[in-house]
N, C-alpha and C. Protein backbone atom coordinates (compact mmCIF):
# COMPACT_ATOMS: atom_id res chain seq x y z
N UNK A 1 10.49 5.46 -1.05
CA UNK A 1 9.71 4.58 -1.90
C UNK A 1 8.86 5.44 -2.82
N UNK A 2 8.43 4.74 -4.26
CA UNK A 2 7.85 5.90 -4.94
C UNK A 2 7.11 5.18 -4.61
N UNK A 3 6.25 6.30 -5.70
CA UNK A 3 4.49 5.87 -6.02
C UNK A 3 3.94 4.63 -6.87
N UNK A 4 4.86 4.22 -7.76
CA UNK A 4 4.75 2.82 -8.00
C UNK A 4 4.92 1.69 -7.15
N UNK A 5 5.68 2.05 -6.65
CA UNK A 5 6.57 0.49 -5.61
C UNK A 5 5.01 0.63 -4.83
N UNK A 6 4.65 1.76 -4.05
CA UNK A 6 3.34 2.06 -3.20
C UNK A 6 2.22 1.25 -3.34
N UNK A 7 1.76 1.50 -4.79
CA UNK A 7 0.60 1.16 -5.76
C UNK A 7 1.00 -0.74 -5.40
N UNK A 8 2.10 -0.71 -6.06
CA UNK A 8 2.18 -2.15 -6.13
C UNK A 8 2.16 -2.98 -4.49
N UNK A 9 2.72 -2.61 -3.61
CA UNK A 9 2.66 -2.89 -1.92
C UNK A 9 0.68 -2.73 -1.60
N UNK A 10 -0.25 -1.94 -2.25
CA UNK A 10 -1.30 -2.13 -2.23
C UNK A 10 -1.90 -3.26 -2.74
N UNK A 11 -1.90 -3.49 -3.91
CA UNK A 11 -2.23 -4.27 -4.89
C UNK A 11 -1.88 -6.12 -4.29
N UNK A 12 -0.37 -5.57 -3.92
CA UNK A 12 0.23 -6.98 -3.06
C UNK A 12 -1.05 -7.16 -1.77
N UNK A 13 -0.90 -6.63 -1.21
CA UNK A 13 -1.92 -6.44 0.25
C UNK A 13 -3.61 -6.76 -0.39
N UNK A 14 -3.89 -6.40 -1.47
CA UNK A 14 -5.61 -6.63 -1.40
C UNK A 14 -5.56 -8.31 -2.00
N UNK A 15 -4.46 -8.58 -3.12
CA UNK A 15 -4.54 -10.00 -3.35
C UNK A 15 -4.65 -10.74 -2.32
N UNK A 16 -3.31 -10.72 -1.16
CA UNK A 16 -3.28 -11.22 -0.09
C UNK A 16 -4.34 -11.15 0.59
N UNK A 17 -5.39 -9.93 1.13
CA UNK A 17 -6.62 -10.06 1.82
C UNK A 17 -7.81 -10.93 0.73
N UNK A 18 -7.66 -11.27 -0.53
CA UNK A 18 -8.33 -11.97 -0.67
C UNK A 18 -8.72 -13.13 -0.77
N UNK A 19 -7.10 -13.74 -0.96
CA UNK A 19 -7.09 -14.96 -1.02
C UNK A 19 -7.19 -15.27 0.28
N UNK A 20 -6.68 -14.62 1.34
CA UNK A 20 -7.37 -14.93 2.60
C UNK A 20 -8.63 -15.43 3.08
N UNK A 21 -9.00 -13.93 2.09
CA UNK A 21 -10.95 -14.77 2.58
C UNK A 21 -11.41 -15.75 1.86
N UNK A 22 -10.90 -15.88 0.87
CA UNK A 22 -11.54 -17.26 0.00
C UNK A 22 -10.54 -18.46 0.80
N UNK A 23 -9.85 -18.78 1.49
CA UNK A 23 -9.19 -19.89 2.13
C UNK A 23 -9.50 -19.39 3.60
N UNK A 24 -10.57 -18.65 4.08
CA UNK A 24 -11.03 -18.81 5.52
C UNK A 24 -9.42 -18.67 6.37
N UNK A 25 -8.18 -17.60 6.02
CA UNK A 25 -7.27 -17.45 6.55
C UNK A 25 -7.36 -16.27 7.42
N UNK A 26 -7.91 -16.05 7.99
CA UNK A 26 -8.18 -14.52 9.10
C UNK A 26 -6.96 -13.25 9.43
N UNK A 27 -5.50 -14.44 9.60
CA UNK A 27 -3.96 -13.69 9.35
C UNK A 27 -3.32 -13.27 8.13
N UNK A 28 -3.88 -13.69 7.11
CA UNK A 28 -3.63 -13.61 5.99
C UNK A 28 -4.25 -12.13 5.29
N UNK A 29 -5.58 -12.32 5.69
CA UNK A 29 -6.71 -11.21 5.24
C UNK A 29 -5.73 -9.88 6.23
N UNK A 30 -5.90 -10.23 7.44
CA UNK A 30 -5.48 -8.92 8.09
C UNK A 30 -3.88 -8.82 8.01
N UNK A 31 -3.11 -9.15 7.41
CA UNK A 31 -1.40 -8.93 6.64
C UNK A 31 -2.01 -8.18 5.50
N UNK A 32 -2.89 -8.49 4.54
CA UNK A 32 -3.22 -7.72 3.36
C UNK A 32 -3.72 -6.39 3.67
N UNK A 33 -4.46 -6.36 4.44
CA UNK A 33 -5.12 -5.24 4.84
C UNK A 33 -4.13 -4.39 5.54
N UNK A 34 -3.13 -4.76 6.20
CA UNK A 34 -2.21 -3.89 6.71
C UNK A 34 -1.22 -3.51 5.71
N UNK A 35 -0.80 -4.23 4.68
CA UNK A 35 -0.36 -4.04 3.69
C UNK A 35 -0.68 -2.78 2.81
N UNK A 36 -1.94 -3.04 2.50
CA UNK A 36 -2.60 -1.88 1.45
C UNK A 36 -2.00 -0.57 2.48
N UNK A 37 -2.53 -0.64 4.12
CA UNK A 37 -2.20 0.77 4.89
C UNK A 37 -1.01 1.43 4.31
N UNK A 38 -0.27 0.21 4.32
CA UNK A 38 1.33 0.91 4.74
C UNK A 38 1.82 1.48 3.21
N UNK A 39 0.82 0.55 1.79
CA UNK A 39 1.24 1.02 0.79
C UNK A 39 0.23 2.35 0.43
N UNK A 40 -0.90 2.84 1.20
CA UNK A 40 -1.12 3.92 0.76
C UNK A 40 -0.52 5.05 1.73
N UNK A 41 -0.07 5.04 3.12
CA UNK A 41 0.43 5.93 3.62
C UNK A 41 1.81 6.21 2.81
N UNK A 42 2.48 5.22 2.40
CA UNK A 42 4.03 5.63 1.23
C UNK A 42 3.17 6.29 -0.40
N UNK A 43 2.39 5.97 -0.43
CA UNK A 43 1.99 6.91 -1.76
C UNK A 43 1.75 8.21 -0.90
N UNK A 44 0.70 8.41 0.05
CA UNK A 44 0.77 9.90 0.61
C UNK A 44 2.39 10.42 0.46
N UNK A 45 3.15 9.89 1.27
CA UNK A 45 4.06 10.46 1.33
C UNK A 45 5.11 11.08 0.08
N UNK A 46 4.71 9.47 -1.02
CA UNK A 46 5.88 10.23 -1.97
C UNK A 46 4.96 11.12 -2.30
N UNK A 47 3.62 11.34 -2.76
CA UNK A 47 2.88 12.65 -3.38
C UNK A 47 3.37 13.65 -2.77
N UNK A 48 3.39 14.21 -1.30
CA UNK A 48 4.36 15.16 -0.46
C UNK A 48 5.75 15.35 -0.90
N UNK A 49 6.01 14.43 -0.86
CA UNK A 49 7.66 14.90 -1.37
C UNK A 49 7.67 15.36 -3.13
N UNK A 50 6.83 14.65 -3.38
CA UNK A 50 7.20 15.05 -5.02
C UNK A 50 6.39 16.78 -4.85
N UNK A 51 5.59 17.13 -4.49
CA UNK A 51 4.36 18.62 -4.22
C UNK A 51 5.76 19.01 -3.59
N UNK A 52 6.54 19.02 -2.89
CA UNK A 52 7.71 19.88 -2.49
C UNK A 52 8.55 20.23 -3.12
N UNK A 53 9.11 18.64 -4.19
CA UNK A 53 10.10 19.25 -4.80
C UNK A 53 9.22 20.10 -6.00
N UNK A 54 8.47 19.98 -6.39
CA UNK A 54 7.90 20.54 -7.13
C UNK A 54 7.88 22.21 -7.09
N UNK A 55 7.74 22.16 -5.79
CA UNK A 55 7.69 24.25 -4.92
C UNK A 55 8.62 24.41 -4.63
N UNK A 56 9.84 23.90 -5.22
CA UNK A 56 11.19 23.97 -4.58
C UNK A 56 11.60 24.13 -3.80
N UNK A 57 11.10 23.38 -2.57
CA UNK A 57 11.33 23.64 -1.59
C UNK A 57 12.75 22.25 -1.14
């Protein structure tokens, strides 16, 4: 996954945690919030892979 798709899986996740809290949805908020995790641990990662291919490794 790149760093866009990432960005955007965040972005998806904080809407979702918010509309959560403005509709008092508690599962909703915490899907968003796990969301953003999973879309910033895939940005860590593509940044790693791209810093590698970069050192040619």
């Amino acid at each position: 996954m790149g760093k866009a798709q990432a960005k955007a899986k965040q972005v998806k996740g904080k809407l979702k945690e918010t509309v959560g809290g403005a509709t008092d949805n508690k599962g909703m908020q915490a899907e968003g919030r796990g969301e953003q995790l999973t879309g910033k641990a895939q940005e860590t990662a593509a940044k790693a892979a791209e810093r590698l291919k970069k050192s040619g490794r």
